[in-house]
PDB file of N, CA and C in Angstrom:
ATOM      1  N   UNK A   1      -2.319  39.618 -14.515  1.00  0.00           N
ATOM      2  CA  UNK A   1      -3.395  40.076 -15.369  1.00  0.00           C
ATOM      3  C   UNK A   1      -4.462  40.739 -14.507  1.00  0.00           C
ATOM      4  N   UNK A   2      -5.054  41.729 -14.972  1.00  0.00           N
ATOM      5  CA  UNK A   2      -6.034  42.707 -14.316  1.00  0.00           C
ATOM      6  C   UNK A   2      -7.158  42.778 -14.992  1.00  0.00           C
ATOM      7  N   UNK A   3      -8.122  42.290 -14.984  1.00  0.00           N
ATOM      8  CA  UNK A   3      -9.674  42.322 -15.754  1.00  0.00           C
ATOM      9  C   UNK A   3     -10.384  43.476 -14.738  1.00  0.00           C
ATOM     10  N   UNK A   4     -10.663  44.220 -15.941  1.00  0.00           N
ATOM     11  CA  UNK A   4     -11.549  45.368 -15.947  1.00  0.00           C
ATOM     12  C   UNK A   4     -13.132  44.943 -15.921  1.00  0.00           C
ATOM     13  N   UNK A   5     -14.056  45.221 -14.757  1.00  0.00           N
ATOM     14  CA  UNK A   5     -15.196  45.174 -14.889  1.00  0.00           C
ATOM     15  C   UNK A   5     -16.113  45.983 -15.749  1.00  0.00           C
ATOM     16  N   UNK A   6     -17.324  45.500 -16.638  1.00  0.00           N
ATOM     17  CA  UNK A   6     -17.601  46.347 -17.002  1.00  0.00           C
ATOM     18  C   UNK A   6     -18.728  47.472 -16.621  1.00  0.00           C
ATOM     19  N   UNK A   7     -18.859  47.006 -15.352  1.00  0.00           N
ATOM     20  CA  UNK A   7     -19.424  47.776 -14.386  1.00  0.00           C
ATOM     21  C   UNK A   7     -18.768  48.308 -13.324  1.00  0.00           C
ATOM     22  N   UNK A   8     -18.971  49.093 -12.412  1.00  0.00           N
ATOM     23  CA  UNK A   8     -18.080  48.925 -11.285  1.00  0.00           C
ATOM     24  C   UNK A   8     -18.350  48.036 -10.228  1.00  0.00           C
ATOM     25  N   UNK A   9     -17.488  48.423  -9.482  1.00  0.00           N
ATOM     26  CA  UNK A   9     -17.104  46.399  -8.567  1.00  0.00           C
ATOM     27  C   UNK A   9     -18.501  46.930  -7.453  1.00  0.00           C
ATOM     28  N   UNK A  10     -18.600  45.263  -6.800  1.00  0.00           N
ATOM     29  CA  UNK A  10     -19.814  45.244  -6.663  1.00  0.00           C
ATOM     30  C   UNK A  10     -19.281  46.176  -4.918  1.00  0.00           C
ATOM     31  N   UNK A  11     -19.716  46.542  -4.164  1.00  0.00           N
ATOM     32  CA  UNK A  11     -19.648  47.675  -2.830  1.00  0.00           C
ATOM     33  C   UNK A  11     -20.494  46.977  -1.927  1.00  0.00           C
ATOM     34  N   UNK A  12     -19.789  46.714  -0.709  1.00  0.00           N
ATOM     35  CA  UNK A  12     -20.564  46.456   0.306  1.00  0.00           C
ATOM     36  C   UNK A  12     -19.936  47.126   1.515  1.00  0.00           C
ATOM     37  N   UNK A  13     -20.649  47.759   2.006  1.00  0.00           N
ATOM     38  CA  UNK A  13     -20.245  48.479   3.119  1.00  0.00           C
ATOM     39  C   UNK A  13     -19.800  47.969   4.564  1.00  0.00           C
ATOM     40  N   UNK A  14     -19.700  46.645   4.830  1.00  0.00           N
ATOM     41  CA  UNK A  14     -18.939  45.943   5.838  1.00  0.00           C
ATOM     42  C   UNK A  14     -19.363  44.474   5.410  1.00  0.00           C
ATOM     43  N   UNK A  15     -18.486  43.783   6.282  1.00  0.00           N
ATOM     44  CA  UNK A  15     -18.757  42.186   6.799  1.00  0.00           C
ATOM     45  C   UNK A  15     -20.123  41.658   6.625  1.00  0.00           C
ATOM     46  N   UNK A  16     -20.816  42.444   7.574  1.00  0.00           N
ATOM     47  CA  UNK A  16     -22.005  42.313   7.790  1.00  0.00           C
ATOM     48  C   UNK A  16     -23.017  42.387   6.792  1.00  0.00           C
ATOM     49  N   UNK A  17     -22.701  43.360   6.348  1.00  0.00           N
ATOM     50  CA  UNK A  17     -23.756  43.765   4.622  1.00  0.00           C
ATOM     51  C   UNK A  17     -23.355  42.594   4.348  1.00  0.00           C
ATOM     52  N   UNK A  18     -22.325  41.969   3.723  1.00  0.00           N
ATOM     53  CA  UNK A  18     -21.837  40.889   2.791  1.00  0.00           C
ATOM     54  C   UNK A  18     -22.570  39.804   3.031  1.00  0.00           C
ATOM     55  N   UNK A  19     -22.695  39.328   4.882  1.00  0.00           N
ATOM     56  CA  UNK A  19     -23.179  38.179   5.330  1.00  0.00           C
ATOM     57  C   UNK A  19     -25.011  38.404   4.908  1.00  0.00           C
ATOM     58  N   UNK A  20     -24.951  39.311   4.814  1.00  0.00           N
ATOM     59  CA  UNK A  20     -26.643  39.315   4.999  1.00  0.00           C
ATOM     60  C   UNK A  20     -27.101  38.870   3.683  1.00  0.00           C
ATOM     61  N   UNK A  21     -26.507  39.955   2.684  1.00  0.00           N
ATOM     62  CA  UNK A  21     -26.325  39.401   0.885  1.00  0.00           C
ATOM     63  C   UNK A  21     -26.502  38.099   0.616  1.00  0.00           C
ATOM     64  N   UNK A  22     -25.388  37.256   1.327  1.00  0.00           N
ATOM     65  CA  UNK A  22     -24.956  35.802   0.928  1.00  0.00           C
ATOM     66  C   UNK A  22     -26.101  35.070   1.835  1.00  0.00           C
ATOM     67  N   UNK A  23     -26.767  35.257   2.978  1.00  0.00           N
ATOM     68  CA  UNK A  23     -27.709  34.758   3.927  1.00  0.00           C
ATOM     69  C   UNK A  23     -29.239  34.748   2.816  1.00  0.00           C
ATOM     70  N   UNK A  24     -29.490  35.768   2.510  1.00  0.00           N
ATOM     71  CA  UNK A  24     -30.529  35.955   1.560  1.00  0.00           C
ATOM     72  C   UNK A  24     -30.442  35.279   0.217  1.00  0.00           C
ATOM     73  N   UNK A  25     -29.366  35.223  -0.302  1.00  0.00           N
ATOM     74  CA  UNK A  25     -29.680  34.728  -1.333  1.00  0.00           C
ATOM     75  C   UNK A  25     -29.701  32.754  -1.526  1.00  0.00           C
ATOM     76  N   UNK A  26     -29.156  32.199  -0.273  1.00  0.00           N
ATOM     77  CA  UNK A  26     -29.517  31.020   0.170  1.00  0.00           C
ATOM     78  C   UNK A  26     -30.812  30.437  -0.274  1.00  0.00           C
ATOM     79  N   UNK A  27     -31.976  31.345  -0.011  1.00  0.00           N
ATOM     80  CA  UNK A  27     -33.089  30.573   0.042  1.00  0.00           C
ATOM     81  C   UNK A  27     -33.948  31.149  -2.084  1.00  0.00           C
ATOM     82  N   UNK A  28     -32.796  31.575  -2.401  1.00  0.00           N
ATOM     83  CA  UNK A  28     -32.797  31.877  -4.136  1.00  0.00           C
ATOM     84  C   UNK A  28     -32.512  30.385  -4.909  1.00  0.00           C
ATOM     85  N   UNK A  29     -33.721  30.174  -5.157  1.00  0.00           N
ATOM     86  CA  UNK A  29     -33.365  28.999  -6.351  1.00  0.00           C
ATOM     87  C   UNK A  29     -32.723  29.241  -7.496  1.00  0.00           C
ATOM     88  N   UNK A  30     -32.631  30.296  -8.236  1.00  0.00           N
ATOM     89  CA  UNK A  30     -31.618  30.510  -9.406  1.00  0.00           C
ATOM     90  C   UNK A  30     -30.113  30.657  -8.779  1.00  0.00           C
ATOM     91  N   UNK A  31     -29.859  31.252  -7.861  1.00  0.00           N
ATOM     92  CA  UNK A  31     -28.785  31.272  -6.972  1.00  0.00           C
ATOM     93  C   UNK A  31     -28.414  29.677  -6.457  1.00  0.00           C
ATOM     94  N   UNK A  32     -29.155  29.274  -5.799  1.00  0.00           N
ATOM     95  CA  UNK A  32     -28.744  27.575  -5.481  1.00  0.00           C
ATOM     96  C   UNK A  32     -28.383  27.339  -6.941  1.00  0.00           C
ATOM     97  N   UNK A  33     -29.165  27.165  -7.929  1.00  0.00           N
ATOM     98  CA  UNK A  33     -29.231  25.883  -9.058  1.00  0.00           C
ATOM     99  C   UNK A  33     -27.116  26.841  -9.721  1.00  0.00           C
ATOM    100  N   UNK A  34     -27.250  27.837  -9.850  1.00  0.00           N
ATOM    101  CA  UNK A  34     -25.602  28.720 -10.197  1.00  0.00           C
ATOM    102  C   UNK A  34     -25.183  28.041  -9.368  1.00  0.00           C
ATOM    103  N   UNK A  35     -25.009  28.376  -8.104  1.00  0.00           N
ATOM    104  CA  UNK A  35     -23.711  27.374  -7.118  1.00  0.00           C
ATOM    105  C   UNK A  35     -23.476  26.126  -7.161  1.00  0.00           C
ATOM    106  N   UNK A  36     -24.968  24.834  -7.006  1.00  0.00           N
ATOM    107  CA  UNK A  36     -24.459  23.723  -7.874  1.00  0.00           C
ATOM    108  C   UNK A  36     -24.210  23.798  -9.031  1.00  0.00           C
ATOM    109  N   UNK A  37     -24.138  24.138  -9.786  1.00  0.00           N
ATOM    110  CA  UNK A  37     -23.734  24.122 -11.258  1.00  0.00           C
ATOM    111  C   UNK A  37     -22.402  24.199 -11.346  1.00  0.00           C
ATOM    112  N   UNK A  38     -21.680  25.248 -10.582  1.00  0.00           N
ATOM    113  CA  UNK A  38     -21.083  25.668 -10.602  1.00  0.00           C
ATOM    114  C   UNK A  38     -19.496  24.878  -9.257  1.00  0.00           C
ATOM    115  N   UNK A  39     -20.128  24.326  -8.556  1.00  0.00           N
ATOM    116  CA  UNK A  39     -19.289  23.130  -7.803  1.00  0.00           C
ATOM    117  C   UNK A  39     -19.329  22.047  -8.537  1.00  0.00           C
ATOM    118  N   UNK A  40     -20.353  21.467  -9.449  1.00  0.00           N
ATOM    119  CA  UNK A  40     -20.345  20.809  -9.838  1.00  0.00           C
ATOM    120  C   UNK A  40     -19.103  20.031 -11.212  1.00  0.00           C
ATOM    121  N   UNK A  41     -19.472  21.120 -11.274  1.00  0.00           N
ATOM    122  CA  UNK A  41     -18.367  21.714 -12.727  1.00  0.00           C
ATOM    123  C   UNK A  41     -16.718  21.973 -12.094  1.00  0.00           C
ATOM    124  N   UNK A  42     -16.643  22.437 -11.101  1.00  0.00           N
ATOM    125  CA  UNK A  42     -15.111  22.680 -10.518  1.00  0.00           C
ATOM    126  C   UNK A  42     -14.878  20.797 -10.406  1.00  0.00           C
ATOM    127  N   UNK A  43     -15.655  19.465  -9.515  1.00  0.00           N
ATOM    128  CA  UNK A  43     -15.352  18.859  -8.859  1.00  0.00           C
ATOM    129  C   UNK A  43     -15.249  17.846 -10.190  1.00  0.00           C
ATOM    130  N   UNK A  44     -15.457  17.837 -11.534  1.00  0.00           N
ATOM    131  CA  UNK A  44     -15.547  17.171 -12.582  1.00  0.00           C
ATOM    132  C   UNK A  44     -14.033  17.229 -13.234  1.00  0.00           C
ATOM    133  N   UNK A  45     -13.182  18.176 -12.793  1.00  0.00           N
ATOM    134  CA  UNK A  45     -11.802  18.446 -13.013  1.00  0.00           C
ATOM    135  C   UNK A  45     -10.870  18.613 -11.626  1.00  0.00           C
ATOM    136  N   UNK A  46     -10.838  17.577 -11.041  1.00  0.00           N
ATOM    137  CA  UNK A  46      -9.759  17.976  -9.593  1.00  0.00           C
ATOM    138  C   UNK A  46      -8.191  18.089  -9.848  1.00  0.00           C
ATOM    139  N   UNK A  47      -8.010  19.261  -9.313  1.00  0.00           N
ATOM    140  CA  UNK A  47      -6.402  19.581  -9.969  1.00  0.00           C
ATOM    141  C   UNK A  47      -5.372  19.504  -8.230  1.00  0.00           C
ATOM    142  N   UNK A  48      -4.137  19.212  -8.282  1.00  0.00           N
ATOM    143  CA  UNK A  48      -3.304  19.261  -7.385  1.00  0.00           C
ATOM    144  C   UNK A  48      -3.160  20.653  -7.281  1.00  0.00           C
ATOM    145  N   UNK A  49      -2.827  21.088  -6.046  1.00  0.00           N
ATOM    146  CA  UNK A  49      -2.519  22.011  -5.534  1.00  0.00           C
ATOM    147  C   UNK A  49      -1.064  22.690  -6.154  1.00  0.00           C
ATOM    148  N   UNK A  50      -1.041  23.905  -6.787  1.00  0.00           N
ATOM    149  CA  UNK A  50      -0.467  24.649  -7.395  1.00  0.00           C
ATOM    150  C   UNK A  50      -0.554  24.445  -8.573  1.00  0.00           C
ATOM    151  N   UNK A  51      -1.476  23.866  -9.198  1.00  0.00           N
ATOM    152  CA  UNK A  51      -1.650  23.404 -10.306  1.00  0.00           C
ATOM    153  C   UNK A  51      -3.049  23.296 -10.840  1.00  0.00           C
ATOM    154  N   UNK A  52      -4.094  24.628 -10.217  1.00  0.00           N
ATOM    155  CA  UNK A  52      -5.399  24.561 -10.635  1.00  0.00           C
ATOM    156  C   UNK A  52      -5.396  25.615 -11.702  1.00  0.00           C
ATOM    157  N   UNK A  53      -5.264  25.216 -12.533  1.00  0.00           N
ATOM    158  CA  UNK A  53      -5.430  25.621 -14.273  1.00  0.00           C
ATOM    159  C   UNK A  53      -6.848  25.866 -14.644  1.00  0.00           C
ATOM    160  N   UNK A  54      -7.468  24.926 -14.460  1.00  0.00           N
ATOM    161  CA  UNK A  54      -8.955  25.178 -14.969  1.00  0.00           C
ATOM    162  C   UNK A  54      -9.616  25.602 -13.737  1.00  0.00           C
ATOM    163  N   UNK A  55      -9.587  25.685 -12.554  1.00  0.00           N
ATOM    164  CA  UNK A  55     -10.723  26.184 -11.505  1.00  0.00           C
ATOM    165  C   UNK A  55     -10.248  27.357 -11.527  1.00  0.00           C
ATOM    166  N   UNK A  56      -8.887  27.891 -12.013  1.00  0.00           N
ATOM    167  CA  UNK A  56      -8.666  29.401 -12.736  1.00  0.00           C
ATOM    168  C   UNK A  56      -9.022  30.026 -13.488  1.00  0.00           C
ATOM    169  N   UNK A  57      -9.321  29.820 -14.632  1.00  0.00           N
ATOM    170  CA  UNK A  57      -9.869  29.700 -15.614  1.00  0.00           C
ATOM    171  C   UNK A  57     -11.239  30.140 -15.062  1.00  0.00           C
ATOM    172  N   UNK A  58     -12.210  28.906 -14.353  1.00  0.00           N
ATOM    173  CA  UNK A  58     -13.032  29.332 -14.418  1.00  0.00           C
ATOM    174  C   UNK A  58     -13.760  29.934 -12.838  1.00  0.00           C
ATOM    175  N   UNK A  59     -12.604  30.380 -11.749  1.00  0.00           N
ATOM    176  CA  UNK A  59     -12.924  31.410 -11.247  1.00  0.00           C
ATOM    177  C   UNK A  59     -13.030  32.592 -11.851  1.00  0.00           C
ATOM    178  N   UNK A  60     -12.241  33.047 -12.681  1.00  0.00           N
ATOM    179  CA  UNK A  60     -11.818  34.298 -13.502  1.00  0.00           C
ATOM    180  C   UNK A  60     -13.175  34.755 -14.395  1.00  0.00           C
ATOM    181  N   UNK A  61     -13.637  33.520 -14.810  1.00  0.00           N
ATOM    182  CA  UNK A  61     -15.225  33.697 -15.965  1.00  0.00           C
ATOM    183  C   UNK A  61     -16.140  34.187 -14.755  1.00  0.00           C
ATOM    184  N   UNK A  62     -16.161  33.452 -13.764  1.00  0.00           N
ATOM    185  CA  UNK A  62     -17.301  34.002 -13.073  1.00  0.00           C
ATOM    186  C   UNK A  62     -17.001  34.976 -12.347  1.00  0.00           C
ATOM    187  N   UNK A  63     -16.258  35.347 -12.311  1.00  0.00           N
ATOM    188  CA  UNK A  63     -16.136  37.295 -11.671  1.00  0.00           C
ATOM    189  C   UNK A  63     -16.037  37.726 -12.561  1.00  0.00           C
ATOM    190  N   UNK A  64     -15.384  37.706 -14.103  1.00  0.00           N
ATOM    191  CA  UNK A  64     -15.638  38.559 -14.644  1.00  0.00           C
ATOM    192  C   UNK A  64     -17.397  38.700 -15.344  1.00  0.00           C
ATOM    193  N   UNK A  65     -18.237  37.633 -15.166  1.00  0.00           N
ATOM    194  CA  UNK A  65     -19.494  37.520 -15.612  1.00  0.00           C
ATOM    195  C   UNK A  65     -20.678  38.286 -14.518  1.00  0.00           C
ATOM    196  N   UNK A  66     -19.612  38.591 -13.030  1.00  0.00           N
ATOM    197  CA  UNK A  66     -20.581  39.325 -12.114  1.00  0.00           C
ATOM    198  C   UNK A  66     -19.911  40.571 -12.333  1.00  0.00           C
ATOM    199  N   UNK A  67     -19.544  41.129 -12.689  1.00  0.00           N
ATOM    200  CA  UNK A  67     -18.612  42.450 -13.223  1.00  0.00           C
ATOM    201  C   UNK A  67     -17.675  42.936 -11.849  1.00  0.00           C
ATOM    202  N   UNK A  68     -17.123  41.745 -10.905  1.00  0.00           N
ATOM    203  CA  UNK A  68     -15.765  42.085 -10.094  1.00  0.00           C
ATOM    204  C   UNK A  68     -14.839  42.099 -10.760  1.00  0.00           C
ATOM    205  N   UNK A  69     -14.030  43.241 -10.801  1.00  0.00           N
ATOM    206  CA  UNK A  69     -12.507  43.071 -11.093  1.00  0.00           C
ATOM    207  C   UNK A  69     -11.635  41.881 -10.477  1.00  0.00           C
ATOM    208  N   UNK A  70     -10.576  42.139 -11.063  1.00  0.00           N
ATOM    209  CA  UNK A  70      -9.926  40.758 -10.211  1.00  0.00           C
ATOM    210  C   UNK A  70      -8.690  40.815 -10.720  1.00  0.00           C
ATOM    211  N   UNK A  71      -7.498  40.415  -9.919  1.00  0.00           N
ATOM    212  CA  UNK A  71      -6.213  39.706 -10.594  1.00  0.00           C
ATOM    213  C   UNK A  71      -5.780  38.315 -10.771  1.00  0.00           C
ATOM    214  N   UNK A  72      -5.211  37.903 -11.751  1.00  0.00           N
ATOM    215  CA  UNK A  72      -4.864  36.910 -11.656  1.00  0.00           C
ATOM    216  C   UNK A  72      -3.604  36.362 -12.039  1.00  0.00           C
ATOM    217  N   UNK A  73      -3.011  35.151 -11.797  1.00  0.00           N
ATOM    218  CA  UNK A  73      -2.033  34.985 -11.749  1.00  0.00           C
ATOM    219  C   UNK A  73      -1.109  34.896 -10.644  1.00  0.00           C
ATOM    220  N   UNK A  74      -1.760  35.352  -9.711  1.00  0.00           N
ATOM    221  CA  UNK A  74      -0.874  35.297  -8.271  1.00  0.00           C
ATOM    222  C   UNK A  74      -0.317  34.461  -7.816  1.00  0.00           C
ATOM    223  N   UNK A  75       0.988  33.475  -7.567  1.00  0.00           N
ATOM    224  CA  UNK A  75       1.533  32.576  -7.690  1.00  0.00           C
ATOM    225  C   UNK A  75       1.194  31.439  -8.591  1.00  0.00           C
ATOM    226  N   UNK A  76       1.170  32.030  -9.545  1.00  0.00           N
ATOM    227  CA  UNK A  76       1.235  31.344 -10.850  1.00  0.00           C
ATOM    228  C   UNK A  76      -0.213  31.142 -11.308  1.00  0.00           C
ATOM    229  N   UNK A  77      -1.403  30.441  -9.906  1.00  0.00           N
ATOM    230  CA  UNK A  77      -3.146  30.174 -10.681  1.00  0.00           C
ATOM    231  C   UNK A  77      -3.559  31.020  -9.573  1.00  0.00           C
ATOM    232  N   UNK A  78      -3.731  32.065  -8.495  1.00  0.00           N
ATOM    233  CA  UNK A  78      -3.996  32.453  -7.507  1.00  0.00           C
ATOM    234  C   UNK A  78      -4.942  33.526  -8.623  1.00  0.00           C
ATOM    235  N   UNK A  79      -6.559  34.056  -7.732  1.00  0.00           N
ATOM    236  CA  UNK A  79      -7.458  34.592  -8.654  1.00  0.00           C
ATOM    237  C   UNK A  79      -7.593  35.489  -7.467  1.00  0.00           C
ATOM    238  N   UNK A  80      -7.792  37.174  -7.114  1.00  0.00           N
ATOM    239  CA  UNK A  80      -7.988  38.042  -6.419  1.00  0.00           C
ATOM    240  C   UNK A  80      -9.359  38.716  -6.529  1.00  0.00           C
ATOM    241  N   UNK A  81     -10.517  38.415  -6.479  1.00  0.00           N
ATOM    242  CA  UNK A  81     -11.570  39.777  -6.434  1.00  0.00           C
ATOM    243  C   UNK A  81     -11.236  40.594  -5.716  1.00  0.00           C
ATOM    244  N   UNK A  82     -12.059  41.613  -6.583  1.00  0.00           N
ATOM    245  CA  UNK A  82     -11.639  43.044  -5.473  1.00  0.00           C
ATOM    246  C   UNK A  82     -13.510  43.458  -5.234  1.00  0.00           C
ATOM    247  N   UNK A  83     -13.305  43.219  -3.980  1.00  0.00           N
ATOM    248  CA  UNK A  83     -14.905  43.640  -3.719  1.00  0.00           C
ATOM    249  C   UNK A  83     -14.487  44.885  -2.597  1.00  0.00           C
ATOM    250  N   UNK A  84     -15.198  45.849  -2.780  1.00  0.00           N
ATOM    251  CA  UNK A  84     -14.214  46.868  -1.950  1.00  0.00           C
ATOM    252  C   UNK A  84     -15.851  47.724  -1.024  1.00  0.00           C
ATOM    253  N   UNK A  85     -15.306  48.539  -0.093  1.00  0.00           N
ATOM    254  CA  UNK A  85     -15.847  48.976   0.616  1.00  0.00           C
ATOM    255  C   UNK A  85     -16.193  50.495   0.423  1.00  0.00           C
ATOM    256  N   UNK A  86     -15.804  50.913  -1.096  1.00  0.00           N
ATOM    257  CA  UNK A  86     -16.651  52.266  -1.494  1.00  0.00           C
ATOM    258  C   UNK A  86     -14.891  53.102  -1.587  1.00  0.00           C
ATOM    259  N   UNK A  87     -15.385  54.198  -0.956  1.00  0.00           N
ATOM    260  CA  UNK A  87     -13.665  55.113  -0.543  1.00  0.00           C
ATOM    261  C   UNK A  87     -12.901  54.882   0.416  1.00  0.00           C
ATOM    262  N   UNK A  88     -13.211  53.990   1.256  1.00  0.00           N
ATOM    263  CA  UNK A  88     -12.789  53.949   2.556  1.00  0.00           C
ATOM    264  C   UNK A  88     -11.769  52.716   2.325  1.00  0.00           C
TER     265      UNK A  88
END
């Protein structure tokens, strides 16, 4: 399965851009309070390995809710963003 963003995917121009993104938004309290929320919620359903149904599920909601494309299904629950680097 291939979910279409309805924006285009989010672009970061290296490693580095990415780290800086994710470094900054650390000290974001709406950003913290999403990530616990959001571990919180994965660790309330622990699934065996090859067999994560719902942390599929709801990897898939939250990329498609930041408008990354993504595949899924990849050995059966495997979830792919595509965060890409522009044309290159």
């Amino acid at each position: 399965t291939v979910a279409a963003a309805a924006e285009s995917p989010l672009v970061v121009s290296d490693r580095a851009a990415l780290a800086e993104i994710l470094q900054g938004a650390k000290g974001d309290a709406e950003f913290r309070k999403w990530m616990t929320e959001l571990r919180r919620e994965l660790h309330q359903k622990p699934e065996l390995m090859y067999k994560e149904f719902e942390t599929s599920k709801v990897v898939q909601r939250e990329l498609a809710a930041l408008g990354v494309p993504f595949t899924a299904g990849i050995g059966g629950t495997g979830v792919v963003g595509v965060i890409g680097a522009g044309e290159g």
